[in-house]
C-alpha atoms as a PDB file:
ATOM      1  CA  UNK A   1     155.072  72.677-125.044  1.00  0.00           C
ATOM      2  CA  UNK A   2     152.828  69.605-124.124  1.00  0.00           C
ATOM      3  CA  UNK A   3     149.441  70.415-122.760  1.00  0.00           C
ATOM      4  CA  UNK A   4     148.390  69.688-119.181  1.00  0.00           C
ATOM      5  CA  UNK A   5     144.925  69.862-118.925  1.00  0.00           C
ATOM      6  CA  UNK A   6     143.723  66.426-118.606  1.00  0.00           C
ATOM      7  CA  UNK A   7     141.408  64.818-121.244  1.00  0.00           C
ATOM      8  CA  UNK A   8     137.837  64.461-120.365  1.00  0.00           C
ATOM      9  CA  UNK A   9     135.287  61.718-122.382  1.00  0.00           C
ATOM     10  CA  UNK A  10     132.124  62.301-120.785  1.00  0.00           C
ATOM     11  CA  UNK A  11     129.984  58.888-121.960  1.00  0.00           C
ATOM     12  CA  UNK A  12     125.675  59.494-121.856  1.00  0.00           C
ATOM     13  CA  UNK A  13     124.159  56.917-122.738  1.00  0.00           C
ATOM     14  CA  UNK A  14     119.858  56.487-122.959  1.00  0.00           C
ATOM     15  CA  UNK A  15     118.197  54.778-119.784  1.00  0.00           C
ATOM     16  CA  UNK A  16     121.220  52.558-118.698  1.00  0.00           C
ATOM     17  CA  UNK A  17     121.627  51.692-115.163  1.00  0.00           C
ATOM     18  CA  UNK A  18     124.935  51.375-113.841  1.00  0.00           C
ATOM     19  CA  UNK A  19     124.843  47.998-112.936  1.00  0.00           C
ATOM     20  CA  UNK A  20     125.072  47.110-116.971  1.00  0.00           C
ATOM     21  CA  UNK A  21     128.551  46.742-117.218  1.00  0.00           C
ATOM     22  CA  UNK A  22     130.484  44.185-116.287  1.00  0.00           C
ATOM     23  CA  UNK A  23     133.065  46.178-114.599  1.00  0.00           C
ATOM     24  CA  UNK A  24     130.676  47.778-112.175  1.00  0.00           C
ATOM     25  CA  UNK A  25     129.274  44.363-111.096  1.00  0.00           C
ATOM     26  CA  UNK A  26     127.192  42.534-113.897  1.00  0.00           C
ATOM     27  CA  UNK A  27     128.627  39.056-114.603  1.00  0.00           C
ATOM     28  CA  UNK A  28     126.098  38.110-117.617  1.00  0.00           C
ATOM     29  CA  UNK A  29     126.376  41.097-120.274  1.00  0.00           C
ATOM     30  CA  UNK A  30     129.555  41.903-121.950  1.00  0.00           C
ATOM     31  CA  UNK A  31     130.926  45.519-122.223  1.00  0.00           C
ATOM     32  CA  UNK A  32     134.462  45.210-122.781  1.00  0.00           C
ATOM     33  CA  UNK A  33     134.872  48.947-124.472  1.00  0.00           C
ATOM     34  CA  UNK A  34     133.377  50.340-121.107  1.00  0.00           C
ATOM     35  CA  UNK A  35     135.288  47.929-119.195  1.00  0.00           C
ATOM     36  CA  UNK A  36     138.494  49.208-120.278  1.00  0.00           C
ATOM     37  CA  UNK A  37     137.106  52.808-119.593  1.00  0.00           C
ATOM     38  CA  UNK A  38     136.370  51.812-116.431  1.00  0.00           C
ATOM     39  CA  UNK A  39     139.714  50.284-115.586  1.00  0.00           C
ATOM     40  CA  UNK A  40     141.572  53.700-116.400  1.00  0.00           C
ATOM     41  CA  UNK A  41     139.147  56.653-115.817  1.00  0.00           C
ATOM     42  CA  UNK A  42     136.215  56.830-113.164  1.00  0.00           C
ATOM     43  CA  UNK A  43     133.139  55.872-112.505  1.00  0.00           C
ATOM     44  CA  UNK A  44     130.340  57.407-110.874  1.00  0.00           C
ATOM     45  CA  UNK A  45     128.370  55.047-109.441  1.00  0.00           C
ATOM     46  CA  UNK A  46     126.468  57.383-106.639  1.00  0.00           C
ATOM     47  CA  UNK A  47     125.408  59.726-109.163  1.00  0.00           C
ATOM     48  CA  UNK A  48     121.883  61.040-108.668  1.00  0.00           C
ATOM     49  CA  UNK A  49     119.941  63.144-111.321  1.00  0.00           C
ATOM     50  CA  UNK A  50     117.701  66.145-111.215  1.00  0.00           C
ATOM     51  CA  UNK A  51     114.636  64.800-113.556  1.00  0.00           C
ATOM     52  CA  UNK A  52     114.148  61.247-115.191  1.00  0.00           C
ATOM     53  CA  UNK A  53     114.227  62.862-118.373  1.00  0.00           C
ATOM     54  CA  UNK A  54     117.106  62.562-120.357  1.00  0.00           C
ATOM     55  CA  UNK A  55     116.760  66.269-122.087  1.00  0.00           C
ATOM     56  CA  UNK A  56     116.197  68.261-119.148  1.00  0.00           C
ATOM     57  CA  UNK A  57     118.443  66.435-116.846  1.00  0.00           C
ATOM     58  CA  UNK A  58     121.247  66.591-119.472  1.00  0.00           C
ATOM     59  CA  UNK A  59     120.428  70.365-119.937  1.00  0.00           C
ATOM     60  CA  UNK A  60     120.926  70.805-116.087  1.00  0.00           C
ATOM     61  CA  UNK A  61     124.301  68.993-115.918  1.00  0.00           C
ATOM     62  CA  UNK A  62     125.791  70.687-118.996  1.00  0.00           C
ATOM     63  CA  UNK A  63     124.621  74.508-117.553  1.00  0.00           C
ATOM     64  CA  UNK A  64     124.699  73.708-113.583  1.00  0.00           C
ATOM     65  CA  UNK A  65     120.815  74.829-113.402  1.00  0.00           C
ATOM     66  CA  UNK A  66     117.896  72.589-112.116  1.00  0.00           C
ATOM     67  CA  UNK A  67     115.592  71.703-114.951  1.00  0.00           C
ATOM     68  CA  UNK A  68     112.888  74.528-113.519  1.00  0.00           C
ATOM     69  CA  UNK A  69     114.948  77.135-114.239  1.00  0.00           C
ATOM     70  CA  UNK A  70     116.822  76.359-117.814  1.00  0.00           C
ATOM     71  CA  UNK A  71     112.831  75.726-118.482  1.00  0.00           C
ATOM     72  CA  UNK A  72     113.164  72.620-119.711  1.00  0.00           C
ATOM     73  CA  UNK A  73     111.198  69.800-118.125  1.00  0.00           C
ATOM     74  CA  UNK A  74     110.291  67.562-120.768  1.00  0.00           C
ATOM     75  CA  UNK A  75     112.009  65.957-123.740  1.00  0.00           C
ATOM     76  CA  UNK A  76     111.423  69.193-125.749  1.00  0.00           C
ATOM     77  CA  UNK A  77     114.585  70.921-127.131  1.00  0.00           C
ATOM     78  CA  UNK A  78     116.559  72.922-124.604  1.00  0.00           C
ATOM     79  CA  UNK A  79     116.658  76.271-124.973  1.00  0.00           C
ATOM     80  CA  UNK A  80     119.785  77.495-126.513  1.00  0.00           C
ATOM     81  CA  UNK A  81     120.021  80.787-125.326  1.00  0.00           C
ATOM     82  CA  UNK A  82     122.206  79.557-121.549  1.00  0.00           C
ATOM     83  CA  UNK A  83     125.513  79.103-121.715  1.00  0.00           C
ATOM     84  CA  UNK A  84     126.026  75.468-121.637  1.00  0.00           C
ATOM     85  CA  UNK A  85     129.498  73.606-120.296  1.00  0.00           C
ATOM     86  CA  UNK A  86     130.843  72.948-124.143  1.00  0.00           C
ATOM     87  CA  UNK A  87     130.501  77.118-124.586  1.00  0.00           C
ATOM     88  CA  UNK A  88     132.558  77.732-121.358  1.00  0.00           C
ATOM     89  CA  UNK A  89     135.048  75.195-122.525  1.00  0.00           C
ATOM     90  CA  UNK A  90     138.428  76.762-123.887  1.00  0.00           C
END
């Protein structure tokens, strides 16, 4: 019995704006790997995030809390003890 349930690559990558592929608009720097993701998946390019951080606003996204409340606001590690996305996950 083939599986359904669609298969999801969620791509983070450190401090790049969205206008660094060439799919999404940039005509100078070359990104043909993320090209061809773009070209058969989607791409969020209105996405807006909770903290500038990259710890804490990953930590919100993968438990749906705001950085205040998973308590971390900083680049420290997050605390492990929320459920985070991959745990809920089957």
């Amino acid at each position: 019995m083939a599986d359904d349930r669609p298969n999801i690559l969620l791509l983070l990558t450190d401090q790049q704006r969205f206008d660094t592929i060439r799919a999404l608009g940039n005509p100078v720097i070359r990104t043909p790997v993320l090209d061809d993701l773009v070209a058969r998946g989607t791409a969020f390019t209105r996405a807006y995030t909770p903290s500038p951080v990259c710890v804490s606003a990953r930590g919100a996204m993968l438990t749906g809390l705001e950085p205040q409340t998973t308590g971390c606001t900083d680049n420290a590690p997050m605390d492990f003890s929320r459920q985070s996305l991959m745990q809920r996950l089957p």
